[in-house]
Each structure stands twice: as structure tokens, then as C-alpha cells.
C-alpha atoms as a PDB file:
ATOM      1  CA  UNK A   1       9.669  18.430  17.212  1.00  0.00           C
ATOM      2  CA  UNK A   2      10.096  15.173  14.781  1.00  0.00           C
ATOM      3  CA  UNK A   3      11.642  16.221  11.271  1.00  0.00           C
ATOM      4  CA  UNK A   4       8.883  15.951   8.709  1.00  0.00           C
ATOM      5  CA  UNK A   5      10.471  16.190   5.326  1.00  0.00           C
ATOM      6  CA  UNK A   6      14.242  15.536   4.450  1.00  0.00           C
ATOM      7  CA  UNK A   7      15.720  18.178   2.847  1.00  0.00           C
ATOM      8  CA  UNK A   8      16.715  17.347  -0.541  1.00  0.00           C
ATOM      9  CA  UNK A   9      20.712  16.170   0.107  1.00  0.00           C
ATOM     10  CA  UNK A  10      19.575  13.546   2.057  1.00  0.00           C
ATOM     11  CA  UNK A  11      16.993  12.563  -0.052  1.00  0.00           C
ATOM     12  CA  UNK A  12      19.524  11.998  -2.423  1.00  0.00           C
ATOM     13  CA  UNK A  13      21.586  10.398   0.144  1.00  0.00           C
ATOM     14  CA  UNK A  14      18.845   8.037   0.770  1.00  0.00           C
ATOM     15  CA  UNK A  15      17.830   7.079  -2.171  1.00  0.00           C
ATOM     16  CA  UNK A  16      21.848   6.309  -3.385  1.00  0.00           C
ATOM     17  CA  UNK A  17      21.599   3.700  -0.851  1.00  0.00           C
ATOM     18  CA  UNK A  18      18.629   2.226  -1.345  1.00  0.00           C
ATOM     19  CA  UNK A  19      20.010   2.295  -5.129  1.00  0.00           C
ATOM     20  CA  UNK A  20      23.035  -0.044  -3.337  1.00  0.00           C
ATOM     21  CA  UNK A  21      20.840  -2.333  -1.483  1.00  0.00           C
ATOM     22  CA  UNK A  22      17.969  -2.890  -3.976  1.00  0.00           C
ATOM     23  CA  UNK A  23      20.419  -2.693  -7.372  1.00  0.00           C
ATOM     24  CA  UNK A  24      17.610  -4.006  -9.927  1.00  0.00           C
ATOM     25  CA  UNK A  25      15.614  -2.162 -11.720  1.00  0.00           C
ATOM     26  CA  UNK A  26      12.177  -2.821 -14.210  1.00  0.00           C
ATOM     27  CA  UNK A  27      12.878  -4.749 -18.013  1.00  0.00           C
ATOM     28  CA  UNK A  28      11.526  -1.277 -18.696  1.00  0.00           C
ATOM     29  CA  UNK A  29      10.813   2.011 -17.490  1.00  0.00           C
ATOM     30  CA  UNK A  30       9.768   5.207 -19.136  1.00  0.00           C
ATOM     31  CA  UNK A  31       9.032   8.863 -17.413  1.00  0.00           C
ATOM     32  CA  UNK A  32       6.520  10.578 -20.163  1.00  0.00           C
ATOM     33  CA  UNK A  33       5.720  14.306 -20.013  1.00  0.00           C
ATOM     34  CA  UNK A  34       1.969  14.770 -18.651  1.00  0.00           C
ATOM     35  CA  UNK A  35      -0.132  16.583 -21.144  1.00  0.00           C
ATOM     36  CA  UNK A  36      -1.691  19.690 -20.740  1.00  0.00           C
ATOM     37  CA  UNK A  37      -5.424  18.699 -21.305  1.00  0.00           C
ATOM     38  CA  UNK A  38      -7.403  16.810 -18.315  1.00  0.00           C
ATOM     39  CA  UNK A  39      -7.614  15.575 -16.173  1.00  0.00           C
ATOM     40  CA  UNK A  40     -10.790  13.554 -17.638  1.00  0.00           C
ATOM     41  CA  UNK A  41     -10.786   9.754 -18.084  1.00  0.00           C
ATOM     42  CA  UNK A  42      -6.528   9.770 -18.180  1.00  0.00           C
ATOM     43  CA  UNK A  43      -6.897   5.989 -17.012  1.00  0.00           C
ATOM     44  CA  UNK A  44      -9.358   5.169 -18.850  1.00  0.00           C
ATOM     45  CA  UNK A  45     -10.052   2.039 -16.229  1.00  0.00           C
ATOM     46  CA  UNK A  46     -10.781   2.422 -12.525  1.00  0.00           C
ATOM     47  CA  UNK A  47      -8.420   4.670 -10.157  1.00  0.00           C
ATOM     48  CA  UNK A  48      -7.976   2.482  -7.049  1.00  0.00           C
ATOM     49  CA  UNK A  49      -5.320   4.861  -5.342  1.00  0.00           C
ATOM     50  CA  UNK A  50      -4.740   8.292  -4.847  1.00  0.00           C
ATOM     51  CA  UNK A  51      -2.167   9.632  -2.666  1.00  0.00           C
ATOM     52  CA  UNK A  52      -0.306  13.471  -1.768  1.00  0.00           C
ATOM     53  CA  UNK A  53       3.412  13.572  -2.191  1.00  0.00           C
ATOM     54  CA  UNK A  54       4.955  15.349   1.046  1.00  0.00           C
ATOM     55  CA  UNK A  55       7.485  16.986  -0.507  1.00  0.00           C
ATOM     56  CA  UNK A  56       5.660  18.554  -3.388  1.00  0.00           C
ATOM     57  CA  UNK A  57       2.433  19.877  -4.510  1.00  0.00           C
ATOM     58  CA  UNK A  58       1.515  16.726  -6.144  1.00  0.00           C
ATOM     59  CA  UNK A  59      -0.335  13.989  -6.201  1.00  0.00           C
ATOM     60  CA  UNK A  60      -0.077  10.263  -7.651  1.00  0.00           C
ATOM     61  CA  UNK A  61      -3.215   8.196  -9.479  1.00  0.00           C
ATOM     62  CA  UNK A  62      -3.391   4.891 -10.340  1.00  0.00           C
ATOM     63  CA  UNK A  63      -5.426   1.497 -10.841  1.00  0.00           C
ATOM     64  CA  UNK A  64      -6.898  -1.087 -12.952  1.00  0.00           C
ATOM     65  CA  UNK A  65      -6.144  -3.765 -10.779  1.00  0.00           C
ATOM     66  CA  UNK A  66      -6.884  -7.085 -12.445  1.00  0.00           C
ATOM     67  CA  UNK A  67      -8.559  -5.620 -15.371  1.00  0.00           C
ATOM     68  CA  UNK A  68      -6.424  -7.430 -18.205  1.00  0.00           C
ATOM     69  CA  UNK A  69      -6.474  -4.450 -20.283  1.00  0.00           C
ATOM     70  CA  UNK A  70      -6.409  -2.038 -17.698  1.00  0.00           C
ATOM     71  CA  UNK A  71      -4.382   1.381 -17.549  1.00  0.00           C
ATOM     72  CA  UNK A  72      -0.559   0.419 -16.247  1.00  0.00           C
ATOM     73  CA  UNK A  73       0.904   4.100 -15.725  1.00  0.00           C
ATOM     74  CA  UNK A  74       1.155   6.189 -12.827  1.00  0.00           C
ATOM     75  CA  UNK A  75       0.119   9.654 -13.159  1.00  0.00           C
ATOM     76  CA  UNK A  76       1.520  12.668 -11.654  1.00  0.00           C
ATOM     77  CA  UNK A  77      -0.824  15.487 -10.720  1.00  0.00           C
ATOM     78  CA  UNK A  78       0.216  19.618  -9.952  1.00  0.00           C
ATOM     79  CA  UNK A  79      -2.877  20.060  -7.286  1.00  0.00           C
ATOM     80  CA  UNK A  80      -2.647  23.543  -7.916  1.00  0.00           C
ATOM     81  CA  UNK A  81      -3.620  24.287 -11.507  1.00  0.00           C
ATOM     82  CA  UNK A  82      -4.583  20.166 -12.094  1.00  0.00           C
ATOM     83  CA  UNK A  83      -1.928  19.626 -15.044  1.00  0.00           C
ATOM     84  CA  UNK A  84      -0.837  16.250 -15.617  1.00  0.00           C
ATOM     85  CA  UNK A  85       2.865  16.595 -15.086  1.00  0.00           C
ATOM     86  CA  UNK A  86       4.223  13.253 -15.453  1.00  0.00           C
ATOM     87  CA  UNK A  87       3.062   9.250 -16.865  1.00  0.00           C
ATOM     88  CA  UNK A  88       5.497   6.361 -15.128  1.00  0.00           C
ATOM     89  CA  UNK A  89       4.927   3.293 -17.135  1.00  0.00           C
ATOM     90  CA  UNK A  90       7.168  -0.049 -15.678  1.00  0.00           C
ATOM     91  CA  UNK A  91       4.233  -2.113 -14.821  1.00  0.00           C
ATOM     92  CA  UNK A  92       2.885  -4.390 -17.094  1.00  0.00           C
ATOM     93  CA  UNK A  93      -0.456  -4.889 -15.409  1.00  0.00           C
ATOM     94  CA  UNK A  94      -2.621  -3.006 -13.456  1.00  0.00           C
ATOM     95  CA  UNK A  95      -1.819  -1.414 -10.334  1.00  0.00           C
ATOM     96  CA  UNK A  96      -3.369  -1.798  -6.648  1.00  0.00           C
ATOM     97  CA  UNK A  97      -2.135   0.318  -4.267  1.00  0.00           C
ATOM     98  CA  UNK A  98       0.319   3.442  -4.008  1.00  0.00           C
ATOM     99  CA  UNK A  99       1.985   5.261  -0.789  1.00  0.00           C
ATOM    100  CA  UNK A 100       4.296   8.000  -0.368  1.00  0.00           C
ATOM    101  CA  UNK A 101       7.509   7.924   1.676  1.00  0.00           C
ATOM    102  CA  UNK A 102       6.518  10.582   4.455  1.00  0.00           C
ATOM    103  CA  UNK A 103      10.244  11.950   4.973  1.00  0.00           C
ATOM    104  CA  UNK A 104      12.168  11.390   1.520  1.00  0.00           C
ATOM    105  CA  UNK A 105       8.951  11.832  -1.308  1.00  0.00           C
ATOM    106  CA  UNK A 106       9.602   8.351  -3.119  1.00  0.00           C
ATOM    107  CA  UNK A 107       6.553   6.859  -3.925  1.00  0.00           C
ATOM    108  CA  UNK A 108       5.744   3.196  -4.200  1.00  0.00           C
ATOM    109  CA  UNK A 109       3.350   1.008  -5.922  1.00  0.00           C
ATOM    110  CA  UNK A 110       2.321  -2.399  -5.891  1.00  0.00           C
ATOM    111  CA  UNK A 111       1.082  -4.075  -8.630  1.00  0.00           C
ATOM    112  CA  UNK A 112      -0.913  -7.277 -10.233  1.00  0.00           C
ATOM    113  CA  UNK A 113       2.308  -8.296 -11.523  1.00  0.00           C
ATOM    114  CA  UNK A 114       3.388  -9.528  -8.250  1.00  0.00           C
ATOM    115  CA  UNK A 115       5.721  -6.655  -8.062  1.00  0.00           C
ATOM    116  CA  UNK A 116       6.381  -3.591  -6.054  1.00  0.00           C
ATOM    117  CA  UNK A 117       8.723  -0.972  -7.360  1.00  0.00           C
ATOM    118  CA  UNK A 118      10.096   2.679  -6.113  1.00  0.00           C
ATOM    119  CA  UNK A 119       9.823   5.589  -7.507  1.00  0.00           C
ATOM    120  CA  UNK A 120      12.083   8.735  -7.761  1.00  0.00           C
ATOM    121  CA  UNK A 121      10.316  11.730  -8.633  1.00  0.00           C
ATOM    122  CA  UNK A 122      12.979  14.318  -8.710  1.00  0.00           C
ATOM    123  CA  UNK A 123      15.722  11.970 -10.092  1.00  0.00           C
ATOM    124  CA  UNK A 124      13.480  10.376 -12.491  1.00  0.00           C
ATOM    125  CA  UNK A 125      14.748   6.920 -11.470  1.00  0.00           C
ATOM    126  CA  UNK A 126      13.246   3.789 -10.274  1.00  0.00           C
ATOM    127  CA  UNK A 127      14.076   0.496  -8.587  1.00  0.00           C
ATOM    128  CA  UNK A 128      12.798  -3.304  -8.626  1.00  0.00           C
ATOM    129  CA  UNK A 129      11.453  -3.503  -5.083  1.00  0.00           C
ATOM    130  CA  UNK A 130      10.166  -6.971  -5.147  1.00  0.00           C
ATOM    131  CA  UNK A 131       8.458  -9.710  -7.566  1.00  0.00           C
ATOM    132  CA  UNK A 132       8.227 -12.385  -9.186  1.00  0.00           C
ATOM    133  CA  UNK A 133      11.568 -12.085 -10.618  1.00  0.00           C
ATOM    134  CA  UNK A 134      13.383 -12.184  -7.098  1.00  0.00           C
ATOM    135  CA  UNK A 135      11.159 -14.246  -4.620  1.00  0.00           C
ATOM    136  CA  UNK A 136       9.945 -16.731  -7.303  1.00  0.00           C
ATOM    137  CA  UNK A 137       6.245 -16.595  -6.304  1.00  0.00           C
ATOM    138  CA  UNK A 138       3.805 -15.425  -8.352  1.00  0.00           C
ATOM    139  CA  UNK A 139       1.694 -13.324  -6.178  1.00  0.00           C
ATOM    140  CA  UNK A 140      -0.293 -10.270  -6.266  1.00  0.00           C
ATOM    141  CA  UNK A 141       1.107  -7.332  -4.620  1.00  0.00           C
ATOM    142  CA  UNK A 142      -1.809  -5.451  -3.419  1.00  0.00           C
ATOM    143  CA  UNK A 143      -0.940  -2.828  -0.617  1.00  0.00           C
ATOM    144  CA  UNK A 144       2.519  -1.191   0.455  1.00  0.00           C
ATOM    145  CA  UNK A 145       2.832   1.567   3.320  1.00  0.00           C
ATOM    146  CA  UNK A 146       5.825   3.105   4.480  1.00  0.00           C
ATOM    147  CA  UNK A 147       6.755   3.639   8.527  1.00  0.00           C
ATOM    148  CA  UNK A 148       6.793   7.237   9.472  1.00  0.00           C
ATOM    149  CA  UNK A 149      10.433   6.675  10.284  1.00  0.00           C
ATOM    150  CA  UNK A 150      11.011   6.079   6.694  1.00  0.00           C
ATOM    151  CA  UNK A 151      12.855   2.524   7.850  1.00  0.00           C
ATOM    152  CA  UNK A 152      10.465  -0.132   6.819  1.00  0.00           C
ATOM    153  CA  UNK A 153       7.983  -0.576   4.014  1.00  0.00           C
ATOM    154  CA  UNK A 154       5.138  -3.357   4.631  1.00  0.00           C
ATOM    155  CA  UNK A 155       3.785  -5.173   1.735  1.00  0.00           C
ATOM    156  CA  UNK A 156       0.896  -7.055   1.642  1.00  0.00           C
ATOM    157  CA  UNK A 157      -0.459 -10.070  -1.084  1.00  0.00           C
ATOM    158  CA  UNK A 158      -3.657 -10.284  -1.771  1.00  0.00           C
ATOM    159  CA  UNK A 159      -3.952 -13.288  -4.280  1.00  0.00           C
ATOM    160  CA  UNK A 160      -1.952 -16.309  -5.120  1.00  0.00           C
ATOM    161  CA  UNK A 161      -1.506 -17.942  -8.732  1.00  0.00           C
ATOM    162  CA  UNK A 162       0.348 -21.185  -7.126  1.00  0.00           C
ATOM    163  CA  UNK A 163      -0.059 -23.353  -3.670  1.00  0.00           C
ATOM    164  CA  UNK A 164       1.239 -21.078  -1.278  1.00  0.00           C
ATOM    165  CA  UNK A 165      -0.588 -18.688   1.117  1.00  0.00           C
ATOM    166  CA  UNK A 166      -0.441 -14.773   0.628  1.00  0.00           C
ATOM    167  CA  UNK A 167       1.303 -13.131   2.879  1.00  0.00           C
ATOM    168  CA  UNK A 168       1.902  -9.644   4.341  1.00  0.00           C
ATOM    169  CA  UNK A 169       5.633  -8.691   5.227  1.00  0.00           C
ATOM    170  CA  UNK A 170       8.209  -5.889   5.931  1.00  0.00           C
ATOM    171  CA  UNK A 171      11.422  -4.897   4.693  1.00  0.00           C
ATOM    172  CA  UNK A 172      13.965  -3.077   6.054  1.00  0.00           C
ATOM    173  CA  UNK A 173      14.980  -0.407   3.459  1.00  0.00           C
ATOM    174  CA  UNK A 174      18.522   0.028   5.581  1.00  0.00           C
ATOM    175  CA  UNK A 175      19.415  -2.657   5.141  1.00  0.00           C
ATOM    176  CA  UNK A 176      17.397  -4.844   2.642  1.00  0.00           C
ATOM    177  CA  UNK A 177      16.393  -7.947   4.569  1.00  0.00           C
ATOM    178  CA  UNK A 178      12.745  -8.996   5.665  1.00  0.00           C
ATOM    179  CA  UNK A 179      12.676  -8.606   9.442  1.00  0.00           C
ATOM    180  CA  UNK A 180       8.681  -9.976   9.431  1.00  0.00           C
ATOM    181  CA  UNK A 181       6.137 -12.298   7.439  1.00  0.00           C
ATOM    182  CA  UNK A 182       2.777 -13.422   8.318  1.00  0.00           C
ATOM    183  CA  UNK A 183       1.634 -15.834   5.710  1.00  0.00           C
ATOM    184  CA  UNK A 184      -2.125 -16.161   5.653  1.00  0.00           C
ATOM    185  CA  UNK A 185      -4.213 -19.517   4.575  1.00  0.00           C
ATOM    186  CA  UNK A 186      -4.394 -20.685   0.985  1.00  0.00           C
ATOM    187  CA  UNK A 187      -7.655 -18.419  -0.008  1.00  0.00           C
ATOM    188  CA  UNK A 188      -6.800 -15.643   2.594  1.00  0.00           C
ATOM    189  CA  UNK A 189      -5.697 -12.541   1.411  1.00  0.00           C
ATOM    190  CA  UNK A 190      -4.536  -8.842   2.842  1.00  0.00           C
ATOM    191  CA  UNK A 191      -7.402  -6.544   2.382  1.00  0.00           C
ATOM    192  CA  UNK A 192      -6.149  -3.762   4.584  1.00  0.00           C
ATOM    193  CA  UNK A 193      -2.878  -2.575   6.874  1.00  0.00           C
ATOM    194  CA  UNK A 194      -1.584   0.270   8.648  1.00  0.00           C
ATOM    195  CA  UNK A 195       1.917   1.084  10.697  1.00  0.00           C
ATOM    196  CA  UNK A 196       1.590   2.603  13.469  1.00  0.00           C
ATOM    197  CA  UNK A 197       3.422   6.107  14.037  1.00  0.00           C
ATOM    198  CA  UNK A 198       6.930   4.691  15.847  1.00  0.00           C
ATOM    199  CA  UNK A 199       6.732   1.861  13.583  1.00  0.00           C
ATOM    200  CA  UNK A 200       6.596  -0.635  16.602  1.00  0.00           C
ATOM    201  CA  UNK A 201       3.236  -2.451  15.533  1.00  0.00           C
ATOM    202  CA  UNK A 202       1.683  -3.054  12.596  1.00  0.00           C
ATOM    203  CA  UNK A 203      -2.503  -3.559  12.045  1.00  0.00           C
ATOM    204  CA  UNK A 204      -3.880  -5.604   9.173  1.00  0.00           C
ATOM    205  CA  UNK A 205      -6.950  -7.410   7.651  1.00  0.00           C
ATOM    206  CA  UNK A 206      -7.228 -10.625   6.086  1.00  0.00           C
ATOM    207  CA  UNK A 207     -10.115 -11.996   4.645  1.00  0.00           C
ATOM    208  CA  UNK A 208     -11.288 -14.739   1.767  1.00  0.00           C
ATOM    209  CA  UNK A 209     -10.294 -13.998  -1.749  1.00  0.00           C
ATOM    210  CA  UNK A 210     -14.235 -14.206  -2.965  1.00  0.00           C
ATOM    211  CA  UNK A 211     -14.918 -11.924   0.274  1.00  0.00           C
ATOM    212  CA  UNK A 212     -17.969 -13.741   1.425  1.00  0.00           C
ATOM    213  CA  UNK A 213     -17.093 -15.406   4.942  1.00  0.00           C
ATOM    214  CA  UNK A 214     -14.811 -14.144   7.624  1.00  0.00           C
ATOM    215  CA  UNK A 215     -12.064 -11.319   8.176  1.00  0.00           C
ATOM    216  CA  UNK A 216      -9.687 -11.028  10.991  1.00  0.00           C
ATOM    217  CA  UNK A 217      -8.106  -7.668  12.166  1.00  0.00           C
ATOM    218  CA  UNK A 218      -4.559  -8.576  13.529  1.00  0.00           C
ATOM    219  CA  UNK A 219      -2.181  -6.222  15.184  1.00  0.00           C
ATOM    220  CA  UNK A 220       1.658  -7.551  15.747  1.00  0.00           C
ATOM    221  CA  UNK A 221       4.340  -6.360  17.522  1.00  0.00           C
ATOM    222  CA  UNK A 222       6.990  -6.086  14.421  1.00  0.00           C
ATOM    223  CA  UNK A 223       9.966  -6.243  16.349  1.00  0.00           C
ATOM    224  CA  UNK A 224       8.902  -9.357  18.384  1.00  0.00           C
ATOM    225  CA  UNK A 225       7.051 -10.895  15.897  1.00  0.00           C
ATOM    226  CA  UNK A 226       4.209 -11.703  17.885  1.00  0.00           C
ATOM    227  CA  UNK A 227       0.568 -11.311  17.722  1.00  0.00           C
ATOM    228  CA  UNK A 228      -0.875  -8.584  20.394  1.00  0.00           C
ATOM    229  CA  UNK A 229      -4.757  -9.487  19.780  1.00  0.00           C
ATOM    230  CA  UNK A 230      -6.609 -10.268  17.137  1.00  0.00           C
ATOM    231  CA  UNK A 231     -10.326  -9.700  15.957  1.00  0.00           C
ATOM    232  CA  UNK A 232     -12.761 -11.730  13.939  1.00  0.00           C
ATOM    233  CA  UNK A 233     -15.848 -10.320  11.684  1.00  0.00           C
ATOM    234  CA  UNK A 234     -17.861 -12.082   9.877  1.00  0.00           C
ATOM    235  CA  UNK A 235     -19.886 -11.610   6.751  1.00  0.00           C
ATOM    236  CA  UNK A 236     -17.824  -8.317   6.901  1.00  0.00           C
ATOM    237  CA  UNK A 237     -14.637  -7.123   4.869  1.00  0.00           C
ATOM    238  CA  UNK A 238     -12.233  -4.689   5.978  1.00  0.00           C
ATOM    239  CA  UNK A 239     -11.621  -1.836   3.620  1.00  0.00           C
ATOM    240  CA  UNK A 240      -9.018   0.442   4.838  1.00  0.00           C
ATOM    241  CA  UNK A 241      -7.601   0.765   7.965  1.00  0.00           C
ATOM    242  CA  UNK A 242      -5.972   3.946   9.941  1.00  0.00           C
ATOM    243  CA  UNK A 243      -3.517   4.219  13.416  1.00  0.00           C
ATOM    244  CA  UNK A 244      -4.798   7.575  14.861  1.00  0.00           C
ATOM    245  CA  UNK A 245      -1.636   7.054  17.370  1.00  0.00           C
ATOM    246  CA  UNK A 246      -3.097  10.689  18.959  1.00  0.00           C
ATOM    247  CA  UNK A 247      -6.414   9.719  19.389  1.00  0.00           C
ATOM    248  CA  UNK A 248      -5.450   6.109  20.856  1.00  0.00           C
ATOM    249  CA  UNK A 249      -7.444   4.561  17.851  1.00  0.00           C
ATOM    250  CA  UNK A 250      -7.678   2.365  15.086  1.00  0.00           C
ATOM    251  CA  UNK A 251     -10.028   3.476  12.251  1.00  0.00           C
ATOM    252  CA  UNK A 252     -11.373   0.618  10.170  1.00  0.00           C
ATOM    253  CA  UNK A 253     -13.339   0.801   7.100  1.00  0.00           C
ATOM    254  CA  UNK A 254     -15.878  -1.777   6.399  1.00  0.00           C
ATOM    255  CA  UNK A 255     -18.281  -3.446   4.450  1.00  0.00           C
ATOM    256  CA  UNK A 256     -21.069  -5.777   4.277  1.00  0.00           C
ATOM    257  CA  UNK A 257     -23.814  -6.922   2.128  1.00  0.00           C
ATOM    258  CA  UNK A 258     -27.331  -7.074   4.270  1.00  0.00           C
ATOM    259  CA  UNK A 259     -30.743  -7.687   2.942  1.00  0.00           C
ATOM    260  CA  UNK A 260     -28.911  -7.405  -0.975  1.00  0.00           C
ATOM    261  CA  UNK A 261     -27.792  -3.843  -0.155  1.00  0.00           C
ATOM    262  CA  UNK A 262     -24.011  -2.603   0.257  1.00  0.00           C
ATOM    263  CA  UNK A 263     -23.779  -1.420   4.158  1.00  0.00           C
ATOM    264  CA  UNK A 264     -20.107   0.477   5.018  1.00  0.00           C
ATOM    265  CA  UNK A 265     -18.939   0.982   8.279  1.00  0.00           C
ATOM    266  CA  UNK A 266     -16.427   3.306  10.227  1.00  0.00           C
ATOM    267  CA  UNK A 267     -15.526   1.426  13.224  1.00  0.00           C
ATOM    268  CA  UNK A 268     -13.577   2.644  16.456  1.00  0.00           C
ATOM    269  CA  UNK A 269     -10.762  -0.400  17.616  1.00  0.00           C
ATOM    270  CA  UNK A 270      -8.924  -0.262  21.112  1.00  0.00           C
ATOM    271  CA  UNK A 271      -5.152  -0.617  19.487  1.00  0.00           C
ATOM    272  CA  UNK A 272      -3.983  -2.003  23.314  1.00  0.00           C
ATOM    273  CA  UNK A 273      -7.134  -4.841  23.458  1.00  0.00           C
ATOM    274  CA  UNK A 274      -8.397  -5.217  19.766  1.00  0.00           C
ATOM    275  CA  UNK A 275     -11.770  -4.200  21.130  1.00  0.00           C
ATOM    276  CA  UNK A 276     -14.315  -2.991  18.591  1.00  0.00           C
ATOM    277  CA  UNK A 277     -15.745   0.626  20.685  1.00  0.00           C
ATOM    278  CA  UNK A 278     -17.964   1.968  17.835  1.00  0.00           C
ATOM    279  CA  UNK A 279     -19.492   0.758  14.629  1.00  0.00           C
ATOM    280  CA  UNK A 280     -21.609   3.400  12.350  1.00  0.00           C
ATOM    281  CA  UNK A 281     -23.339   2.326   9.559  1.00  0.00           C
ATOM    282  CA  UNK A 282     -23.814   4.218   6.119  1.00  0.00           C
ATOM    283  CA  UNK A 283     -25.664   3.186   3.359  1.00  0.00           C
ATOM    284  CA  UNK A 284     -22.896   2.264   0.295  1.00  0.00           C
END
């Protein structure tokens, strides 16, 4: 059987190096106690992503996206008794997306200020993944998802403040260089992604910024850096997407606006062909 968590030496371990390879860290950074009353309206803007630590019972909240005002901490939740155990404020805007590291705990989150940084529960600590500040661009960071393998972390851009295209690409947290990029057309951007268990191939969804004409569903083989199928949708966007590797399935999430109401979707995709098996409507 696969080892699920680390145990906590080689968490440290692991994040010491990543410490090496990724040295920088946020202008600022502050780990606030959580307070005791709540859990109502701690954001105070909209919570765009929840997600379950692995090594803990506890889960991360956060959001605000674009808003300019909006809520830029990350809170820490006991799922037991629901206590707010800890506030992480480095951002300084909102934030899009969050994922736990399925073997070591650290958490990740990606951010409207084109930046994604880690996150060290236990040690309190925290590193400058990626921004502005290192690749130059200024470009939304909107989704980040770890491999299983705990290797690679894949982050994708979902808007662009200069004349570039977004892109979606993956780092290797070994040793610190990008070992794929797929940058998309000027007013493309990610809208969804998912690894697949071994790593080997990764799913994602592009689509127009003002998410009124196409989307394509693309899956790549990382390590070749080639494009196994892709699939086009249109007048459809692409939520959220899932690699059920033991089902032989991709689970998309989707949504489109027909006759001026909100219609979602849970569709079934072929992973080897790109071929759409099943599509179930729900009213929004």
C-alpha cells in the first residue's frame, strides 16, 4: 500500500528543502490566534475555497477574489468543535484558490496578487512560491493543486494585467525548475485543472475571461509535454474538474446560461479519448 501521510520528521525534512530551493519569503507575514466566537461571516466577503488538511483535523477558508476590499487571510478551522484556530495574513488581495499537500500537510494558495505562496502549519512558516516579484508578469494566480506524489505543484492564471497570455504550469518542488507551461491566448484563461493520481497527465479548462464563448478541456502528458486530446464546449464554462483514476473518469463541472437561467452540469470524460460519456443537467 502507497504511504498516505509523512510522518512528521520528514515533513520537516521536506519542508527544510523546499525552504533551500524556494529561499523568499512574503514583505509580510503574520500567524494570528483564531478567536473563539464563529464561525459566522469571519470573511466578511465571499469564501471561494475550502479544503481538509490530511494531516490534521482541520480545514482552510478563503476568498474574495477580485473584490478590492475583499478579506486577504486564510482561516484555519478545528472541524471538530468549529473554533477558529488560526488567521494567515501575507496576501495583499484576495485569494482564489487553496490545496493541501496530500503527504506533507502544507497548504497553498494562490492569489489576485499574482502570487502563490506555501504554507507551514505546524512550523508556522511560509515561503514566496511565485509572483510578480520573481517572474515579472503581473498575472492572476487563480488555481494551484499538488500531485499525489507530493513532487509537482500546477499553477494556473486566470487573468492578465499586460500583453501576454495566461498560462497554466508546473513546478518541480525537488528541485525548483518549471518542467511544463501551456500559455493560453490573450483573453483565455484557466478555469479548471486536475493531476491525475501518478502525476503523469494533467487535465485543464480554458475558457474567455468574460466567459461567454468557448472552453476547451485539454489533457497533456506532463512529462512529454504533449497534448493527448482535447475537447471543445461552447456557450459552456468549466467549473471544476476531478481524475477519478479508479473509476477511469474525468468529472467535470459545468455551466451554462440557457433561456436566461443558470444550467450546471456533471459530465462523465473518457481520460484515454477526451470523449464526453454523460452530461446531467441541474438547475443552478
Amino acid at each position: 500500500m502507497a504511504e498516505i501521510v509523512w510522518t512528521k520528521e520528514k515533513r520537516e525534512e521536506f519542508w527544510e528543502h523546499l525552504t533551500e530551493v524556494f529561499p523568499r519569503v512574503p514583505e509580510e507575514c503574520f500567524f494570528l490566534d483564531g478567536t473563539q466566537e464563529g464561525p459566522f461571516k469571519k470573511h466578511k466577503t465571499s469564501v471561494l475555497s475550502c479544503k481538509f488538511s490530511p494531516i490534521a483535523n482541520q480545514m482552510a477558508s478563503a476568498g474574495g477574489g477580485r473584490i478590492p476590499w475583499a478579506d486577504r487571510s486564510i482561516r484555519i478551522w478545528d472541524t471538530d468543535s468549529g473554533k477558529e484556530l488560526l488567521v494567515l495574513v501575507a496576501h495583499f488581495r484576495g485569494i482564489y484558490d487553496l490545496a493541501f499537500d496530500p503527504k506533507s500537510g502544507i497548504l497553498a494558495s494562490a492569489s489576485e496578487d499574482y502570487s502563490v505562496f506555501l504554507w507551514n502549519l505546524e512550523e508556522k512558516d511560509v515561503i514566496f512560491l511565485t509572483g510578480q516579484g520573481i517572474d515579472g508578469q503581473a498575472i492572476v494566480k487563480g488555481h494551484v493543486e499538488f500531485s499525489e506524489d507530493s513532487l509537482l505543484i500546477a499553477i494556473g492564471e486566470t487573468k492578465s494585467y499586460e500583453d501576454v497570455g495566461s498560462s497554466i504550469f508546473i513546478l518541480n518542488l525537488e528541485t525548483g525548475q518549471e518542467v511544463f507551461r501551456h500559455t493560453l491566448d490573450e483573453d483565455d484563461a484557466i478555469s479548471a485543472m486536475a493531476f491525475s493520481p501518478d502525476g503523469n497527465d494533467l487535465t485543464f479548462a480554458s475558457d474567455k475571461w468574460d466567459r461567454t464563448d468557448e472552453t476547451v478541456i485539454w489533457r497533456y502528458d506532463v512529462a512529454e509535454n504533449t497534448a493527448n486530446w482535447s475537447l471543445l464546449l461552447r456557450k459552456m464554462a468549466v467549473r471544476a474538474l476531478y481524475d477519478l483514476h479508479s473509476h477511469k473518469v474525468i468529472i467535470a463541472s459545468m455551466q451554462a446560461e440557457i433561456h436566461r437561467e443558470y444550467v450546471c452540469y456533471l459530465a462523465t470524460i473518457d481520460p484515454d479519448n477526451g470523449r464526453l460519456e454523460k452530461n446531467t443537467p441541474h438547475l443552478a
